[in-house]
Protein backbone atom coordinates (compact mmCIF):
# COMPACT_ATOMS: atom_id res chain seq x y z
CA UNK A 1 21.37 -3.29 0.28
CA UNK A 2 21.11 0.20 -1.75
CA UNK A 3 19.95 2.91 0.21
CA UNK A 4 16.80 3.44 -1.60
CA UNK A 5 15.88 -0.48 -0.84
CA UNK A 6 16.51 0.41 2.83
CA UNK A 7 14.53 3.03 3.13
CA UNK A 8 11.60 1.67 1.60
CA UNK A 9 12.17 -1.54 3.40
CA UNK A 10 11.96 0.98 6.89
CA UNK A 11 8.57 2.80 5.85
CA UNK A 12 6.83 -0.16 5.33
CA UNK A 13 8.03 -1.13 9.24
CA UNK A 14 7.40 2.28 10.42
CA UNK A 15 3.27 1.80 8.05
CA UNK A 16 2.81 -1.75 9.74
CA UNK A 17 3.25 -0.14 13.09
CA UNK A 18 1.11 2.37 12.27
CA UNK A 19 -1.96 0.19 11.11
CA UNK A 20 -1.36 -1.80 14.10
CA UNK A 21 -1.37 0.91 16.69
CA UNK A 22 -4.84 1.40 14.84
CA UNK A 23 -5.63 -2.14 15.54
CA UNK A 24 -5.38 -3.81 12.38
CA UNK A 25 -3.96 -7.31 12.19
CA UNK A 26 -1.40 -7.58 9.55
CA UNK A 27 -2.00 -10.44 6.95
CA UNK A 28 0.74 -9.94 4.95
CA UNK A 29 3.81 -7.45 3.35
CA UNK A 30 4.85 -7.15 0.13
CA UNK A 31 2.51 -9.55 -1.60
CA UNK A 32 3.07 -10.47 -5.50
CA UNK A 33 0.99 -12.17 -8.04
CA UNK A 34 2.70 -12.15 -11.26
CA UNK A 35 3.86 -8.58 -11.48
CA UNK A 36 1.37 -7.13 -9.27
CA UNK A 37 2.88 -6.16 -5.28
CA UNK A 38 0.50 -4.87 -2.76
CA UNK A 39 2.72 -3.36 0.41
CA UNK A 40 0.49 -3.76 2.98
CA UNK A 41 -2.06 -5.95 3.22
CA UNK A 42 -3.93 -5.90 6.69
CA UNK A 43 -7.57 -6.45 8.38
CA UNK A 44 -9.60 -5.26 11.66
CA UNK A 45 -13.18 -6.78 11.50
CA UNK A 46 -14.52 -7.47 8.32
CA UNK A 47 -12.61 -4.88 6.46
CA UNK A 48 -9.06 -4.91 4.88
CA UNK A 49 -6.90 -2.47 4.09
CA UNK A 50 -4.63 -2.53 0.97
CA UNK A 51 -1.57 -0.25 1.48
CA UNK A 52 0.07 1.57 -0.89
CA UNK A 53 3.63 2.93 0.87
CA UNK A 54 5.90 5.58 -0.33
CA UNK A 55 8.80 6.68 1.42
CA UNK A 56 10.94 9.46 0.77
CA UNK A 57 14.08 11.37 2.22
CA UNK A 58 12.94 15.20 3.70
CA UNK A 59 12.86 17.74 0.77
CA UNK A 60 12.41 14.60 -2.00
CA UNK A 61 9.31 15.19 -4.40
CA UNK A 62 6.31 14.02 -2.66
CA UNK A 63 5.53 10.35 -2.65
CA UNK A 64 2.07 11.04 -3.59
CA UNK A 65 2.95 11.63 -7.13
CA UNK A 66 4.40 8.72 -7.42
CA UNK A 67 1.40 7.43 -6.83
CA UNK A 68 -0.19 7.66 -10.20
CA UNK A 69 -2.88 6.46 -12.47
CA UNK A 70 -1.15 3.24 -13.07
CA UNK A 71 0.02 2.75 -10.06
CA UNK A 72 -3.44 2.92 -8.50
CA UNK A 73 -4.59 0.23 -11.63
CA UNK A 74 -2.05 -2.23 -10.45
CA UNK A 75 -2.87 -1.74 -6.87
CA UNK A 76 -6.77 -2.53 -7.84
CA UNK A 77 -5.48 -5.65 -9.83
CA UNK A 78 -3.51 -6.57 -6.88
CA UNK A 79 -6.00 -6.57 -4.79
CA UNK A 80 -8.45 -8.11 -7.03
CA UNK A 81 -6.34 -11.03 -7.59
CA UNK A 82 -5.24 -11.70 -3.62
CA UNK A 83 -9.62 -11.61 -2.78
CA UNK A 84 -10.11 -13.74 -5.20
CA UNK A 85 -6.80 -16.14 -4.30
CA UNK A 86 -8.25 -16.19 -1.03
CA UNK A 87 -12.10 -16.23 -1.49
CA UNK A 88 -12.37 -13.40 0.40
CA UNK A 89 -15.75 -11.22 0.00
CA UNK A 90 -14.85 -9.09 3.05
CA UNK A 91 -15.10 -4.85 2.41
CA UNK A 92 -11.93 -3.48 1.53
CA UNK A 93 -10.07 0.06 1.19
CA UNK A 94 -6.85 1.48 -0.25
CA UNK A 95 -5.02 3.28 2.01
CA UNK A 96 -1.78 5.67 1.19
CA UNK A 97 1.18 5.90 3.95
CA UNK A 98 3.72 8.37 3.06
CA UNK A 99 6.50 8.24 5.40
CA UNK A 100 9.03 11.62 4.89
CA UNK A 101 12.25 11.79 6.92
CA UNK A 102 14.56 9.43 8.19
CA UNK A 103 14.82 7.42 11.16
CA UNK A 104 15.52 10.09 13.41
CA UNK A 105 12.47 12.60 12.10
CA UNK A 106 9.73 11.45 10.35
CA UNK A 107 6.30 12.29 9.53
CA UNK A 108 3.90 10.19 8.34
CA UNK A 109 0.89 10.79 5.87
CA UNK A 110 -1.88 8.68 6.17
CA UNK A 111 -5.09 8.60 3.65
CA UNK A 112 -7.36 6.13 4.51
CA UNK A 113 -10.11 4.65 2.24
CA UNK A 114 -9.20 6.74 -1.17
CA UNK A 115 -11.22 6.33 -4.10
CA UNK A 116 -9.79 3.82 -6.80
CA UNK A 117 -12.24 2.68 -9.42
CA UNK A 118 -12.49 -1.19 -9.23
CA UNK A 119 -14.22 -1.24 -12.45
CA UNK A 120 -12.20 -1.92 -15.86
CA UNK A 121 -9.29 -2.96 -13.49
CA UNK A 122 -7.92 -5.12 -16.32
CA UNK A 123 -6.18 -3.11 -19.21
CA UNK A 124 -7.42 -4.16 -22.86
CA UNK A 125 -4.46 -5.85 -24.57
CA UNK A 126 -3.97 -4.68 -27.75
């Protein structure tokens, strides 16, 4: 496995862990529909969280910029597509984990319940 695979395969551990020492359940990890992938998908009550999770070597360009318009679009889509897979009509946030470091240090970053606009999800095909 390439390094970069392994390292995002670790932050999403080290973001499960985290959501679950916050006492979410964890429905699922790295959940596709077509060419949509949602990280993190996990749930305490009624509400569930949709993770986005970037990791990134100490002194690496932050993984929030990564973290773009279009990434946010196809995170919406995502998530669109598994409540609707699922019937769900529970409330929902997007959260960002940004994991910096290695396995030795580490910090995380986490922003919980950002603001991505659900509305016009689906890009216009030309």
């Amino acid at each position: 496995m390439a390094d970069h695979n392994y390292l995002g395969r670790w932050g999403e551990n080290i973001a499960r862990e985290l959501l679950i020492s916050k006492g979410y359940a964890i429905l699922d990890s790295n959940w596709r529909s077509g060419h949509y992938e949602i990280d993190v998908i996990a749930q305490r009550g009624n509400r569930i969280v949709f993770a986005e999770v970037k990791t990134r070597k100490e002194g690496s360009p932050d993984g929030l910029l990564a973290f773009d318009t279009r990434k946010q679009r196809r995170l919406a889509c995502a998530a669109d597509a598994f409540l609707r897979m699922h019937g769900l009509r529970l409330e929902y946030q997007f959260d960002y984990i940004g994991i910096i470091g290695d396995a030795h240090n580490y910090r995380i970053e986490h922003l919980e319940d950002i603001h991505i606009n659900m509305f016009n999800i689906h890009p216009r095909r030309r």
